[in-house]
C-alpha atoms as a PDB file:
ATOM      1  CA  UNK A   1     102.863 180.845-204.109  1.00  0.00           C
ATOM      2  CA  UNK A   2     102.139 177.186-202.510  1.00  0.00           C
ATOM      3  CA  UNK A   3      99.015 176.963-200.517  1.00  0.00           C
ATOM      4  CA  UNK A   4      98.339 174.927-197.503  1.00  0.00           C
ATOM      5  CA  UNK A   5      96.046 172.247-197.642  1.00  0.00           C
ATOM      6  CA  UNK A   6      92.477 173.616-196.483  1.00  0.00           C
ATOM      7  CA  UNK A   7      91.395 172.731-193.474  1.00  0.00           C
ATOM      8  CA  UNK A   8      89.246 173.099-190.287  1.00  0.00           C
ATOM      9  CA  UNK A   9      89.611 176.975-188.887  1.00  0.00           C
ATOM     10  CA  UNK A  10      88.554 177.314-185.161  1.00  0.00           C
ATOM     11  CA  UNK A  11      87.347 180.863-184.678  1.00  0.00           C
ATOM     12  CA  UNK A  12      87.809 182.063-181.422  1.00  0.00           C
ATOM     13  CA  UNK A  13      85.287 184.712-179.592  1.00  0.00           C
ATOM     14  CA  UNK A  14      85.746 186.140-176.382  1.00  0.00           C
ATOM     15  CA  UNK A  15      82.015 186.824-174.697  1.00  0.00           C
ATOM     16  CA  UNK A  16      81.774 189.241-171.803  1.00  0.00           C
ATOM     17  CA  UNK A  17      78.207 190.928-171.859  1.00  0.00           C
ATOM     18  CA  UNK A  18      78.227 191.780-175.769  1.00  0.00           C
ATOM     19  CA  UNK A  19      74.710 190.520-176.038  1.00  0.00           C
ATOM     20  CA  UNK A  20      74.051 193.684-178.132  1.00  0.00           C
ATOM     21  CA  UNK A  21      75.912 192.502-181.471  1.00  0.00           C
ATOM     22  CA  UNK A  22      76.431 189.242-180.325  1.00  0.00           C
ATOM     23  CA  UNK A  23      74.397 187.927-183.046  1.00  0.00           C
ATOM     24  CA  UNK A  24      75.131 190.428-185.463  1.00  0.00           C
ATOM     25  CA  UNK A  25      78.375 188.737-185.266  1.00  0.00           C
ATOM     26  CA  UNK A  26      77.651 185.005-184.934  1.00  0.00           C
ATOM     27  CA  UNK A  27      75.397 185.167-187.976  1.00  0.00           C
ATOM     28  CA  UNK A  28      78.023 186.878-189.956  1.00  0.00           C
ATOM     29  CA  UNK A  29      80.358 183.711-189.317  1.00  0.00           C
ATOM     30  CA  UNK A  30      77.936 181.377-190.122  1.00  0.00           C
ATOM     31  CA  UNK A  31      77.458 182.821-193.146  1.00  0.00           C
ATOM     32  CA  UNK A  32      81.105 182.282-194.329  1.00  0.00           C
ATOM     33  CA  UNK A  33      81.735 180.839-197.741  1.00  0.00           C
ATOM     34  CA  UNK A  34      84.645 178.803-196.153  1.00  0.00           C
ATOM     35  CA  UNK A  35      82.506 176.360-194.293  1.00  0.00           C
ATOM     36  CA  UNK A  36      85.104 174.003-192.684  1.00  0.00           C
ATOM     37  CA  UNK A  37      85.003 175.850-189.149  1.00  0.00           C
ATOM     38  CA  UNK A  38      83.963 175.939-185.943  1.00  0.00           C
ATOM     39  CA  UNK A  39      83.057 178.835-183.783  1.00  0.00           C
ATOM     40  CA  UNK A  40      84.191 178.574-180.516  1.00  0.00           C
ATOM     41  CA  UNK A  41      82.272 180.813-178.114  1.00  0.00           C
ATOM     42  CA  UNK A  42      83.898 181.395-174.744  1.00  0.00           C
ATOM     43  CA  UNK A  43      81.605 183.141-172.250  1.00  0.00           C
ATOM     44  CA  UNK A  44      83.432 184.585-169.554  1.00  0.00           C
ATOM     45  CA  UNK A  45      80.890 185.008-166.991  1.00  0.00           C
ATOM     46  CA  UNK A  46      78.056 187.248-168.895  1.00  0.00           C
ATOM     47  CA  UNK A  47      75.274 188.273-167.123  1.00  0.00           C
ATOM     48  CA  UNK A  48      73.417 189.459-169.652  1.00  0.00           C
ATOM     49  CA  UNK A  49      71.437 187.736-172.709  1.00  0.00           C
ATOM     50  CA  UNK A  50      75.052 186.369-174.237  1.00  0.00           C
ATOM     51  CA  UNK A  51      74.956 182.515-173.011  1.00  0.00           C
ATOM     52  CA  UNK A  52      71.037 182.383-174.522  1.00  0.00           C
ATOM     53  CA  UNK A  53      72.298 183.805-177.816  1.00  0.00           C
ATOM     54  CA  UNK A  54      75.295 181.099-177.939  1.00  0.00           C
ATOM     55  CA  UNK A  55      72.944 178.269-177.057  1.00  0.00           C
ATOM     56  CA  UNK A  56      70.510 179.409-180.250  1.00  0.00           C
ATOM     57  CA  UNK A  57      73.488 178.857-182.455  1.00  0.00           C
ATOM     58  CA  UNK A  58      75.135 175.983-180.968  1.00  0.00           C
ATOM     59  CA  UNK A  59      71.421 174.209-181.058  1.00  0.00           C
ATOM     60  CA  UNK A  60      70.992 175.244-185.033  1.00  0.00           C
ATOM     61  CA  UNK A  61      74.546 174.837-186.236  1.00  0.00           C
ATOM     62  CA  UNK A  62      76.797 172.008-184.977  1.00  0.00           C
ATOM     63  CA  UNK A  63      79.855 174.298-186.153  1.00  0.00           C
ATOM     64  CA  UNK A  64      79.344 176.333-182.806  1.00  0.00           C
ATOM     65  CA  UNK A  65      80.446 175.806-179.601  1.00  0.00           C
ATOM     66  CA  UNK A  66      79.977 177.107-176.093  1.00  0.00           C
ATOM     67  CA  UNK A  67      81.988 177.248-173.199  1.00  0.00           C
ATOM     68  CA  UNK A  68      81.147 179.018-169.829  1.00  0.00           C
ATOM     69  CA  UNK A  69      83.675 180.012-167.433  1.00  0.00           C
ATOM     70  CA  UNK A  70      83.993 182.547-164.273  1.00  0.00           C
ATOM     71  CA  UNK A  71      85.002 185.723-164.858  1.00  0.00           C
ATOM     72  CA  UNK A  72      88.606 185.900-165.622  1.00  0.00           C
ATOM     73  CA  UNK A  73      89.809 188.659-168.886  1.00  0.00           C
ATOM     74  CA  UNK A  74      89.894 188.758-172.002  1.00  0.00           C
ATOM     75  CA  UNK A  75      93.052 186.960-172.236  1.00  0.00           C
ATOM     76  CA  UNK A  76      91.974 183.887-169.798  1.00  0.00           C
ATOM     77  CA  UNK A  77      88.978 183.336-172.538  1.00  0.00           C
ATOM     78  CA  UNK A  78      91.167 183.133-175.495  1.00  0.00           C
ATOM     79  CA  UNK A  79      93.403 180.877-174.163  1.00  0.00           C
ATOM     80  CA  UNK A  80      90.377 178.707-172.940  1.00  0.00           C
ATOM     81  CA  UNK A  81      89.549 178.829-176.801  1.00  0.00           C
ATOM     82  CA  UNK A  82      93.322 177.513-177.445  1.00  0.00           C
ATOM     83  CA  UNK A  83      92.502 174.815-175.385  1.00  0.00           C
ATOM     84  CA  UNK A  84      89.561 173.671-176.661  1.00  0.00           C
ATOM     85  CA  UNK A  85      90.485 174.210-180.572  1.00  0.00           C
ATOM     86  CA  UNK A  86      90.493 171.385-182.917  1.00  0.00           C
ATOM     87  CA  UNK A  87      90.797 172.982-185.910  1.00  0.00           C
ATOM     88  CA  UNK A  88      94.650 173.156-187.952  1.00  0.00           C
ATOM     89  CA  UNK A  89      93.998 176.978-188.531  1.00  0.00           C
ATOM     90  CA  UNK A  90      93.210 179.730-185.723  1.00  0.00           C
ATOM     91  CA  UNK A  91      91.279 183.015-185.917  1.00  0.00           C
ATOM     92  CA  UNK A  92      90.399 185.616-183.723  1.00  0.00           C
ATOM     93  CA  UNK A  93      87.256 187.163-183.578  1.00  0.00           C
ATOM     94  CA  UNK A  94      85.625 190.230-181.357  1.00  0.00           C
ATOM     95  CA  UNK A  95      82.073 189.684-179.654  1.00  0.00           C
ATOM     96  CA  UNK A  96      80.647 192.633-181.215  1.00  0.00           C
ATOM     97  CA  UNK A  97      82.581 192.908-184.403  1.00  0.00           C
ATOM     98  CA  UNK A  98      81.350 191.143-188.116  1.00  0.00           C
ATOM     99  CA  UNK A  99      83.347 189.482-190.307  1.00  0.00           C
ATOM    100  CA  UNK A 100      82.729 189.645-194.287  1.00  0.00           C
ATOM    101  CA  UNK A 101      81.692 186.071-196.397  1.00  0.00           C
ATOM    102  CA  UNK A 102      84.784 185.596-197.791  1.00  0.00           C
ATOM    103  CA  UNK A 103      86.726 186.177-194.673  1.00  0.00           C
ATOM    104  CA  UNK A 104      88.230 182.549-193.917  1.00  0.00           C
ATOM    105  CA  UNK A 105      88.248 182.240-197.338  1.00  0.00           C
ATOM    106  CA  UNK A 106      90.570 184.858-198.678  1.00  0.00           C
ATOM    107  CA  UNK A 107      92.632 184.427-195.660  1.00  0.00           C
ATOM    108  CA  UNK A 108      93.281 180.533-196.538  1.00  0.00           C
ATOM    109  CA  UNK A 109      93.949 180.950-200.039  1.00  0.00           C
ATOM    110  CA  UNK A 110      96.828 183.254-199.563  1.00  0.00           C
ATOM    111  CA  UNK A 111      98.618 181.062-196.409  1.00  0.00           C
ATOM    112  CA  UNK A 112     101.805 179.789-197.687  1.00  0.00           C
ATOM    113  CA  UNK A 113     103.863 177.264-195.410  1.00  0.00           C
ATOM    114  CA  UNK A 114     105.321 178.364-192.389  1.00  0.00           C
ATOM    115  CA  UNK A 115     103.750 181.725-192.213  1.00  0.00           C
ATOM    116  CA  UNK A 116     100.773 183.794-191.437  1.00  0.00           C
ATOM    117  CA  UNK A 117      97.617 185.209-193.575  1.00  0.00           C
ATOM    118  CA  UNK A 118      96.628 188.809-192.824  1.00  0.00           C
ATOM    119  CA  UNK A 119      93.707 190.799-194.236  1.00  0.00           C
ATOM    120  CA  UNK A 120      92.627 194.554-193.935  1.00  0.00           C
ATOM    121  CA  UNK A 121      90.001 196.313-191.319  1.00  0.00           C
ATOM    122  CA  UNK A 122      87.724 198.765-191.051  1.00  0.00           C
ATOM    123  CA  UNK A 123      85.826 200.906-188.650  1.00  0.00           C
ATOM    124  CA  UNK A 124      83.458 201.652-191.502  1.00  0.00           C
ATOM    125  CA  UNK A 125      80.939 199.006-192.015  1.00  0.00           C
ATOM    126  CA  UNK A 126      79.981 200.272-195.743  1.00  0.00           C
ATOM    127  CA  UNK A 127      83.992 199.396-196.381  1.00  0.00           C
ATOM    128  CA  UNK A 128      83.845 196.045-195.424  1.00  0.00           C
ATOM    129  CA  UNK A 129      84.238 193.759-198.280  1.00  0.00           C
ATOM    130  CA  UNK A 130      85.921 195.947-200.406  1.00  0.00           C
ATOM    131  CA  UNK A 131      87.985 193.773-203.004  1.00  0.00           C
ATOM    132  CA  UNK A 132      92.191 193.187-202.714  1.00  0.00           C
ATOM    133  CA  UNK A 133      93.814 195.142-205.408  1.00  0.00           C
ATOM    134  CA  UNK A 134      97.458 193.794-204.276  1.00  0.00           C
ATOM    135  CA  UNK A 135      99.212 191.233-202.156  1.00  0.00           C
ATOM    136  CA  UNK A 136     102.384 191.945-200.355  1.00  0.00           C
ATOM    137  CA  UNK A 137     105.013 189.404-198.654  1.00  0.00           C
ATOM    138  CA  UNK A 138     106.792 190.379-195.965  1.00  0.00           C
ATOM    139  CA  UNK A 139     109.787 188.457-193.988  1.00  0.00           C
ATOM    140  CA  UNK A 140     108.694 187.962-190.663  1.00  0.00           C
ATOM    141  CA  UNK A 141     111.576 189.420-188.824  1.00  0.00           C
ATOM    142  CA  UNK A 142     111.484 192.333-191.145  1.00  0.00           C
ATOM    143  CA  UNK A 143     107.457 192.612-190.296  1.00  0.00           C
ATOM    144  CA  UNK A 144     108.352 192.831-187.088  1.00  0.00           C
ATOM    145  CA  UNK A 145     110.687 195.755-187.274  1.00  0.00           C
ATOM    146  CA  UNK A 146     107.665 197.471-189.593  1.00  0.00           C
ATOM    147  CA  UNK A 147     105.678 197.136-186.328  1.00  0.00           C
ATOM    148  CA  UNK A 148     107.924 198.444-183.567  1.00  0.00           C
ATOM    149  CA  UNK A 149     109.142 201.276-185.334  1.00  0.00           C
ATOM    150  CA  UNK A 150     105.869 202.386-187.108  1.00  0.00           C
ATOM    151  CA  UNK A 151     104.939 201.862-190.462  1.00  0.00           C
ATOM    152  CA  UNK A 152     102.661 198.741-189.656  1.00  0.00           C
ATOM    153  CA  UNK A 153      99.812 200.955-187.757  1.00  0.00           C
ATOM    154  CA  UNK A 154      96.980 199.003-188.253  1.00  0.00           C
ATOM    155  CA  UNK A 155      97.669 195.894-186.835  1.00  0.00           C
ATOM    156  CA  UNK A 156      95.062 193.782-185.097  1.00  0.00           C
ATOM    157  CA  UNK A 157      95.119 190.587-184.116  1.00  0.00           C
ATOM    158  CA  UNK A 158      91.841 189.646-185.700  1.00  0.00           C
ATOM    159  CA  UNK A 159      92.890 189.846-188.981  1.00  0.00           C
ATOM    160  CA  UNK A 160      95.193 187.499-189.079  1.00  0.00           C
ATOM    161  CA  UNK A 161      95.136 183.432-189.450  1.00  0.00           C
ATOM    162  CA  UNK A 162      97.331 181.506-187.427  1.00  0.00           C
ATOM    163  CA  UNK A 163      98.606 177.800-187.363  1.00  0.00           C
ATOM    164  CA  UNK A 164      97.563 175.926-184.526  1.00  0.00           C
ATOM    165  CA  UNK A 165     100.728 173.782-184.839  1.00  0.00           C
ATOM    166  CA  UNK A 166     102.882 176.628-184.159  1.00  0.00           C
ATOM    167  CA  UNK A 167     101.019 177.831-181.435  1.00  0.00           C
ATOM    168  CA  UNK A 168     100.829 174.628-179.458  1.00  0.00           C
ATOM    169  CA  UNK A 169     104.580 173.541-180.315  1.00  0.00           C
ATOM    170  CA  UNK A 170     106.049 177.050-179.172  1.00  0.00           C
ATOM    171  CA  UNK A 171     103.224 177.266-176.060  1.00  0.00           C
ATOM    172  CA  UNK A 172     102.456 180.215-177.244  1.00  0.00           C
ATOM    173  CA  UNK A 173      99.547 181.958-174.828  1.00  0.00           C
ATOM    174  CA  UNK A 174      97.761 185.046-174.099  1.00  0.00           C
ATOM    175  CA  UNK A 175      98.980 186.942-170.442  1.00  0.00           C
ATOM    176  CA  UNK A 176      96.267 186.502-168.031  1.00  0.00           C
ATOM    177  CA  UNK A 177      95.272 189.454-166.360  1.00  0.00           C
ATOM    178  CA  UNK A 178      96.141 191.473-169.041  1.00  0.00           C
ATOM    179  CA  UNK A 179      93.837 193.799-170.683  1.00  0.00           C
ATOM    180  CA  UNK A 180      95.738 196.531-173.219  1.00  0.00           C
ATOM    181  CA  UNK A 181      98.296 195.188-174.981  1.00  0.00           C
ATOM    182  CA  UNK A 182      97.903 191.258-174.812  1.00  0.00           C
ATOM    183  CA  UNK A 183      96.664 190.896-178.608  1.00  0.00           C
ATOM    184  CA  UNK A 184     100.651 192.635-179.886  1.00  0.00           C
ATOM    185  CA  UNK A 185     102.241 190.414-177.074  1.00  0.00           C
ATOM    186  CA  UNK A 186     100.805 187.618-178.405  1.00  0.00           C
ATOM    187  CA  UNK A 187     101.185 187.766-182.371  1.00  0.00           C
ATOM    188  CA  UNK A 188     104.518 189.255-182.144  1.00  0.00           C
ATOM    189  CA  UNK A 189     105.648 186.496-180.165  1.00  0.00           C
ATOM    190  CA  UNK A 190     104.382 184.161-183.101  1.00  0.00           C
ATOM    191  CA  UNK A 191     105.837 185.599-185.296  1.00  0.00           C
ATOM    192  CA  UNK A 192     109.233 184.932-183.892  1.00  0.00           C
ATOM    193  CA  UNK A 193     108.487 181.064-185.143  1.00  0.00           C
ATOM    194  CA  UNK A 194     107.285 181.897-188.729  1.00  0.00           C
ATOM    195  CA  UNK A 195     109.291 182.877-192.076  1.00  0.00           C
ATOM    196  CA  UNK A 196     106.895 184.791-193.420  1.00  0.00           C
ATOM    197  CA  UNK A 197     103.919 187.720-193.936  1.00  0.00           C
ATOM    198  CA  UNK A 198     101.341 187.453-196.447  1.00  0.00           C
ATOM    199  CA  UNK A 199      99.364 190.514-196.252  1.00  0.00           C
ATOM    200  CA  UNK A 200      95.798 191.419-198.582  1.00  0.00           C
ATOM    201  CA  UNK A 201      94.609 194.833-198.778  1.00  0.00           C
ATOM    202  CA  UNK A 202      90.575 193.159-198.836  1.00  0.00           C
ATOM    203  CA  UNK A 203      89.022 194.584-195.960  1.00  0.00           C
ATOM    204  CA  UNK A 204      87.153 191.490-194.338  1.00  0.00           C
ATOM    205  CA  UNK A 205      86.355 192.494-190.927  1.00  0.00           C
ATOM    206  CA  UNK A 206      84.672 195.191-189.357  1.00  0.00           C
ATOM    207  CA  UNK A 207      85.892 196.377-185.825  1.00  0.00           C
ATOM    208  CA  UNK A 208      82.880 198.292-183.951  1.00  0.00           C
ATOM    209  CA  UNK A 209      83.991 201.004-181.694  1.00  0.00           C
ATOM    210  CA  UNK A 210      82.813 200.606-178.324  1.00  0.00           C
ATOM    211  CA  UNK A 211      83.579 203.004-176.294  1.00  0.00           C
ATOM    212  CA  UNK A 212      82.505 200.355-173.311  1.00  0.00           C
ATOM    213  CA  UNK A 213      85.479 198.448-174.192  1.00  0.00           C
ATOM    214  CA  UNK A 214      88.509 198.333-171.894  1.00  0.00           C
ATOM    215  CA  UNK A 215      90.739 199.446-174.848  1.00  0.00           C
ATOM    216  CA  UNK A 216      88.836 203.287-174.901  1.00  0.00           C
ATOM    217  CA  UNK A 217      88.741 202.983-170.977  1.00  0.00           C
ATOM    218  CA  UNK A 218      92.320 204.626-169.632  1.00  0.00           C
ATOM    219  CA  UNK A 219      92.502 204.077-165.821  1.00  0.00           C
ATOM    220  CA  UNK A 220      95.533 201.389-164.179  1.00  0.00           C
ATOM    221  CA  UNK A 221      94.434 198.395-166.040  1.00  0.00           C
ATOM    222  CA  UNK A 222      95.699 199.957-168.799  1.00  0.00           C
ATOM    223  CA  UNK A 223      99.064 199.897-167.671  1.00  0.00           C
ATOM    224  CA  UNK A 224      99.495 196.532-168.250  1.00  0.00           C
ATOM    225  CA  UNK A 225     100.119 197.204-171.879  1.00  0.00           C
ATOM    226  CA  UNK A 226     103.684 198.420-170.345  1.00  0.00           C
ATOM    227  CA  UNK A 227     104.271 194.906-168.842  1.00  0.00           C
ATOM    228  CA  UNK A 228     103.341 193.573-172.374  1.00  0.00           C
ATOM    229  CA  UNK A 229     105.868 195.388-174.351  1.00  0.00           C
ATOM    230  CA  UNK A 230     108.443 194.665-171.251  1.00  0.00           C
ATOM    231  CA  UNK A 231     107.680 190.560-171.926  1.00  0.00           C
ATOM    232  CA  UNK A 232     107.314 191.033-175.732  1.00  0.00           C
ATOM    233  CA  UNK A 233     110.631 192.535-175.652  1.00  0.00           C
ATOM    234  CA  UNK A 234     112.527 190.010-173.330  1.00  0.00           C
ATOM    235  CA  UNK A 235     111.228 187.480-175.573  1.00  0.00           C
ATOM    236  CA  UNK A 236     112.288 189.361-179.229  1.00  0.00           C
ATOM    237  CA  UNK A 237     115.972 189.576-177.186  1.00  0.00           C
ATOM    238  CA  UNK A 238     116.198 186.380-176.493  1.00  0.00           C
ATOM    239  CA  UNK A 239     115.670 184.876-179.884  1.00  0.00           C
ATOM    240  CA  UNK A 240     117.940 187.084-181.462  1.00  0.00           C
ATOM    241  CA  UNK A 241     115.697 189.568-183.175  1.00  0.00           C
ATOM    242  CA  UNK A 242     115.951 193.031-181.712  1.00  0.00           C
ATOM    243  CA  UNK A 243     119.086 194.815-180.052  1.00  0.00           C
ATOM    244  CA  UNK A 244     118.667 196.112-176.484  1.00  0.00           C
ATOM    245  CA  UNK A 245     117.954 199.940-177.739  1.00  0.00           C
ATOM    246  CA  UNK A 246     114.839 199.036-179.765  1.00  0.00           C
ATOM    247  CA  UNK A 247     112.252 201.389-178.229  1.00  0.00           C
ATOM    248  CA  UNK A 248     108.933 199.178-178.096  1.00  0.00           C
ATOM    249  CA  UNK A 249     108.551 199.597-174.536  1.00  0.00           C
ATOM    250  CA  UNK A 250     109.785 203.415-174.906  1.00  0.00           C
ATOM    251  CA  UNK A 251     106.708 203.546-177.027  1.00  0.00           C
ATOM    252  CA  UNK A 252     104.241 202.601-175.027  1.00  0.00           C
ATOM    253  CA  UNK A 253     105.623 204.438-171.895  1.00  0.00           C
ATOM    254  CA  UNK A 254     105.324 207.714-173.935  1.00  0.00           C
ATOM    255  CA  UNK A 255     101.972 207.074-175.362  1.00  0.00           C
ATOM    256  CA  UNK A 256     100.775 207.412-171.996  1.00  0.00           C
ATOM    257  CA  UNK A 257     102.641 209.817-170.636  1.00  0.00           C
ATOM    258  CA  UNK A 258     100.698 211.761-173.844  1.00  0.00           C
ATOM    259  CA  UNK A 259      96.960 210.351-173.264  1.00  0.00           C
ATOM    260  CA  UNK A 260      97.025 210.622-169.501  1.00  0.00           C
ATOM    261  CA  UNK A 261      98.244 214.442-169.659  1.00  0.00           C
ATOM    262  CA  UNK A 262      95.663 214.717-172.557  1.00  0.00           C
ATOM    263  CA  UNK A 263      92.855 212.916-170.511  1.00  0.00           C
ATOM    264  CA  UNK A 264      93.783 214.872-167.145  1.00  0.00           C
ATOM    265  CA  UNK A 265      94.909 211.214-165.273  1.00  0.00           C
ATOM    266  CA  UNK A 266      96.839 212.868-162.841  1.00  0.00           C
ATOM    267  CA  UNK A 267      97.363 209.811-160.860  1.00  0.00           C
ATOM    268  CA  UNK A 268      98.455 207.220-163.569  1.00  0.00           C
ATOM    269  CA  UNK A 269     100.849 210.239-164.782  1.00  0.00           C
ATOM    270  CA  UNK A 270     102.289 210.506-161.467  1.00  0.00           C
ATOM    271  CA  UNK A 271     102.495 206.671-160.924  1.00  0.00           C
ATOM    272  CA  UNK A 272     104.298 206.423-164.304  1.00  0.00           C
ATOM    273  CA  UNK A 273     106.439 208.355-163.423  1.00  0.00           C
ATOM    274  CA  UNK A 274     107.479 206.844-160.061  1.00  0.00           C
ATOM    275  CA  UNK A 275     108.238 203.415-161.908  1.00  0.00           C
ATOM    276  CA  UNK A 276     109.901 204.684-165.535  1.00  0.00           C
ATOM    277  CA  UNK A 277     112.759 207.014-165.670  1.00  0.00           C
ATOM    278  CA  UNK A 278     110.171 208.874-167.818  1.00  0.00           C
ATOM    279  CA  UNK A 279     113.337 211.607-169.486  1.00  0.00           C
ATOM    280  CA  UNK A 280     115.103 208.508-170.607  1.00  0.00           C
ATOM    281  CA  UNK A 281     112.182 207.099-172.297  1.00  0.00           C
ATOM    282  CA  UNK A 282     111.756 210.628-173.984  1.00  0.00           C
ATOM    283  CA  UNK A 283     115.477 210.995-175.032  1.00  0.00           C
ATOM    284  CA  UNK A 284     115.134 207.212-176.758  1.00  0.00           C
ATOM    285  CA  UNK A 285     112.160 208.870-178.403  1.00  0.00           C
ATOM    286  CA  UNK A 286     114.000 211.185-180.286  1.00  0.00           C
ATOM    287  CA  UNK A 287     115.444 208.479-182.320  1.00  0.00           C
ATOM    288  CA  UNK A 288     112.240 206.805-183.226  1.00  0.00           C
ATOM    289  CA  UNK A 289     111.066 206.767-186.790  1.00  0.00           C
ATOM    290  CA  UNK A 290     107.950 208.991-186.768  1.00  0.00           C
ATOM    291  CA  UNK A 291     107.465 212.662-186.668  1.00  0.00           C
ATOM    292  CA  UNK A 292     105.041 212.936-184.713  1.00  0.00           C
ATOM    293  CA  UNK A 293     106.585 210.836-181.568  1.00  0.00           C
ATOM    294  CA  UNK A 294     109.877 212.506-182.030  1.00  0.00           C
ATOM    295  CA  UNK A 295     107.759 215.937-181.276  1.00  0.00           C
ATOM    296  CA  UNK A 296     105.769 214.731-178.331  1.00  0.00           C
ATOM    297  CA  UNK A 297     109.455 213.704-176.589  1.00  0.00           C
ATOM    298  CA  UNK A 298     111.284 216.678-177.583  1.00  0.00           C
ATOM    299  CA  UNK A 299     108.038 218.745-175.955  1.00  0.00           C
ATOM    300  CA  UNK A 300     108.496 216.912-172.838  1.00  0.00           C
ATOM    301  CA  UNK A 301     112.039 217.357-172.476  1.00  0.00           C
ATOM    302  CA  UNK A 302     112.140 221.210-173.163  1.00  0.00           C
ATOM    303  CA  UNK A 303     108.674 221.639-171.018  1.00  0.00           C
ATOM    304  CA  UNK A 304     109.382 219.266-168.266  1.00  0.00           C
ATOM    305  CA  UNK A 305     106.786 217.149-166.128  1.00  0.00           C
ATOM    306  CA  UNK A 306     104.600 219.416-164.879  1.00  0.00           C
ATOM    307  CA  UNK A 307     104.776 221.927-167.916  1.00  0.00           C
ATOM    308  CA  UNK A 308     103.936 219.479-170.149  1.00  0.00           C
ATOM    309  CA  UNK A 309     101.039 217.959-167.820  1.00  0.00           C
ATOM    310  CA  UNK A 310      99.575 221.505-167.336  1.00  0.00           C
ATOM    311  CA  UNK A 311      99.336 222.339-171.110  1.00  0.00           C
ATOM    312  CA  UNK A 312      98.287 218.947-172.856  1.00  0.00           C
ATOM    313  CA  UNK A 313      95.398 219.202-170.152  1.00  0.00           C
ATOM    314  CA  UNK A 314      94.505 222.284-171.199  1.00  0.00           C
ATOM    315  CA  UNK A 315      93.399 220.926-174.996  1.00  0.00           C
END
């Protein structure tokens, strides 16, 4: 397997009141055996103690920098970070998450030409670090598939290295405005424009669970991860890689048709329902690879809307 030259990696942190690991996680990427980086920290209009803990870093370590901007998302920061980036490599990193050492490290050494790096995560911080005991390869397109239909579950955004080069080239960009979703939009879209998957089993970053965060907070902003799937799967059509039937925007209609009648959202059930022919969705659902989704649609189409509504509340 050819690697890639080594070169600079710009790690890229969206900063939106996370003063409470902040520095947890800004010391944990300084202290990366792969020094050639820099840490690019966007503050999207904190008002708490985040800008102060930037400016401590940026004023010890020339690697960091730190942009302030108005309040704008999630996605706006990241792509402020794309702007700004010099580095040939580019990395995504959470505000209150920590990476291991040999993060940037591991996930150069196994980049091969055209493609992307990927590493493993954990939710349990005495994992993190554990060693590789394989490396797989993966076609892109067929990686792809793996993720739509279900056997790639644990996919996140920040373990994976990407080439700046492709991004730039292909203008590839983060959905403003989005909140749920925008991460998947994003690296499947890459992926379109790569050959291939190179995937570690070395867990190197930790990803706290915050229950602050807007991905454990289901209200309407969470519906744009329906729009996501809708643009990631216009875009998938139109270069050629999935057919019209492929259910990724199924999928995300029926997860929350499930969570909202789990979570007693009356209102976002109802609204889904006014804008998705929700008993199509299901009836696509019965074709989908896993179990367990094939039994949540078949539930909904024997119970109906309210039926299924009244008894997924009651658990």
């Amino acid at each position: 397997m050819q690697k890639h030259q080594i070169g600079v990696v710009s790690i890229i942190i969206p900063i939106y009141n996370a003063g409470e690991y902040l520095h947890e996680c800004l010391e944990s990427i300084a202290r990366q055996s792969h020094s050639d980086f820099e840490c690019l920290c966007i503050d999207d209009g904190s008002s708490d103690k985040s800008g102060s803990i930037c400016l401590e870093f940026t004023e010890r370590d020339s690697r960091f920098r730190y942009f302030r901007q108005p309040n704008a998302g999630v996605s706006a920061a990241r792509n402020k970070g794309l702007e700004v980036a010099k580095g040939k490599w580019i990395s995504f990193v959470d505000a209150d998450d920590i990476v291991h050492a040999d993060y940037l490290r591991t996930l150069l050494n196994i980049n091969v030409a055209n493609g992307i790096s990927m590493c493993g995560w954990t939710r349990d911080i005495s994992s993190l670090g554990y060693p590789a005991k394989g490396i797989k390869a993966f076609a892109s397109y067929d990686f792809i598939g793996r993720i739509i239909n279900g056997p790639e579950r644990k996919v996140n955004i920040c373990m994976m290295l990407f080439s700046n080069n492709i991004i730039q080239e292909n203008n590839i960009r983060f959905t403003e405005g989005c909140v749920w979703g925008e991460d998947t939009e994003f690296y499947l879209k890459y992926m379109v424009h790569i050959s291939s998957i190179v995937k570690t089993d070395y867990i190197g970053y930790y990803y706290r669970e915050n229950p602050q965060s807007a991905c454990h907070t289901l209200d309407e902003r969470s519906l744009t991860a329906i729009g996501a799937a809708e643009r990631t799967k216009e875009y998938l059509l139109s270069n050629g890689i999935i057919s019209k039937d492929c259910p990724i925007v199924d999928a995300v209609v029926e997860y929350f048709i499930y969570n909202t009648a789990r979570q007693k959202k009356r209102q976002i059930y109802e609204y889904i329902h006014d804008k998705y022919v929700v008993r199509d969705t299901m009836k696509a659902m019965l074709s989908y690879p896993r179990m367990a989704r094939k039994a949540v649609a078949l539930f909904y189409l024997i119970l109906g809307k309210q039926a299924f509504f009244r008894i997924l509340s009651m658990f």
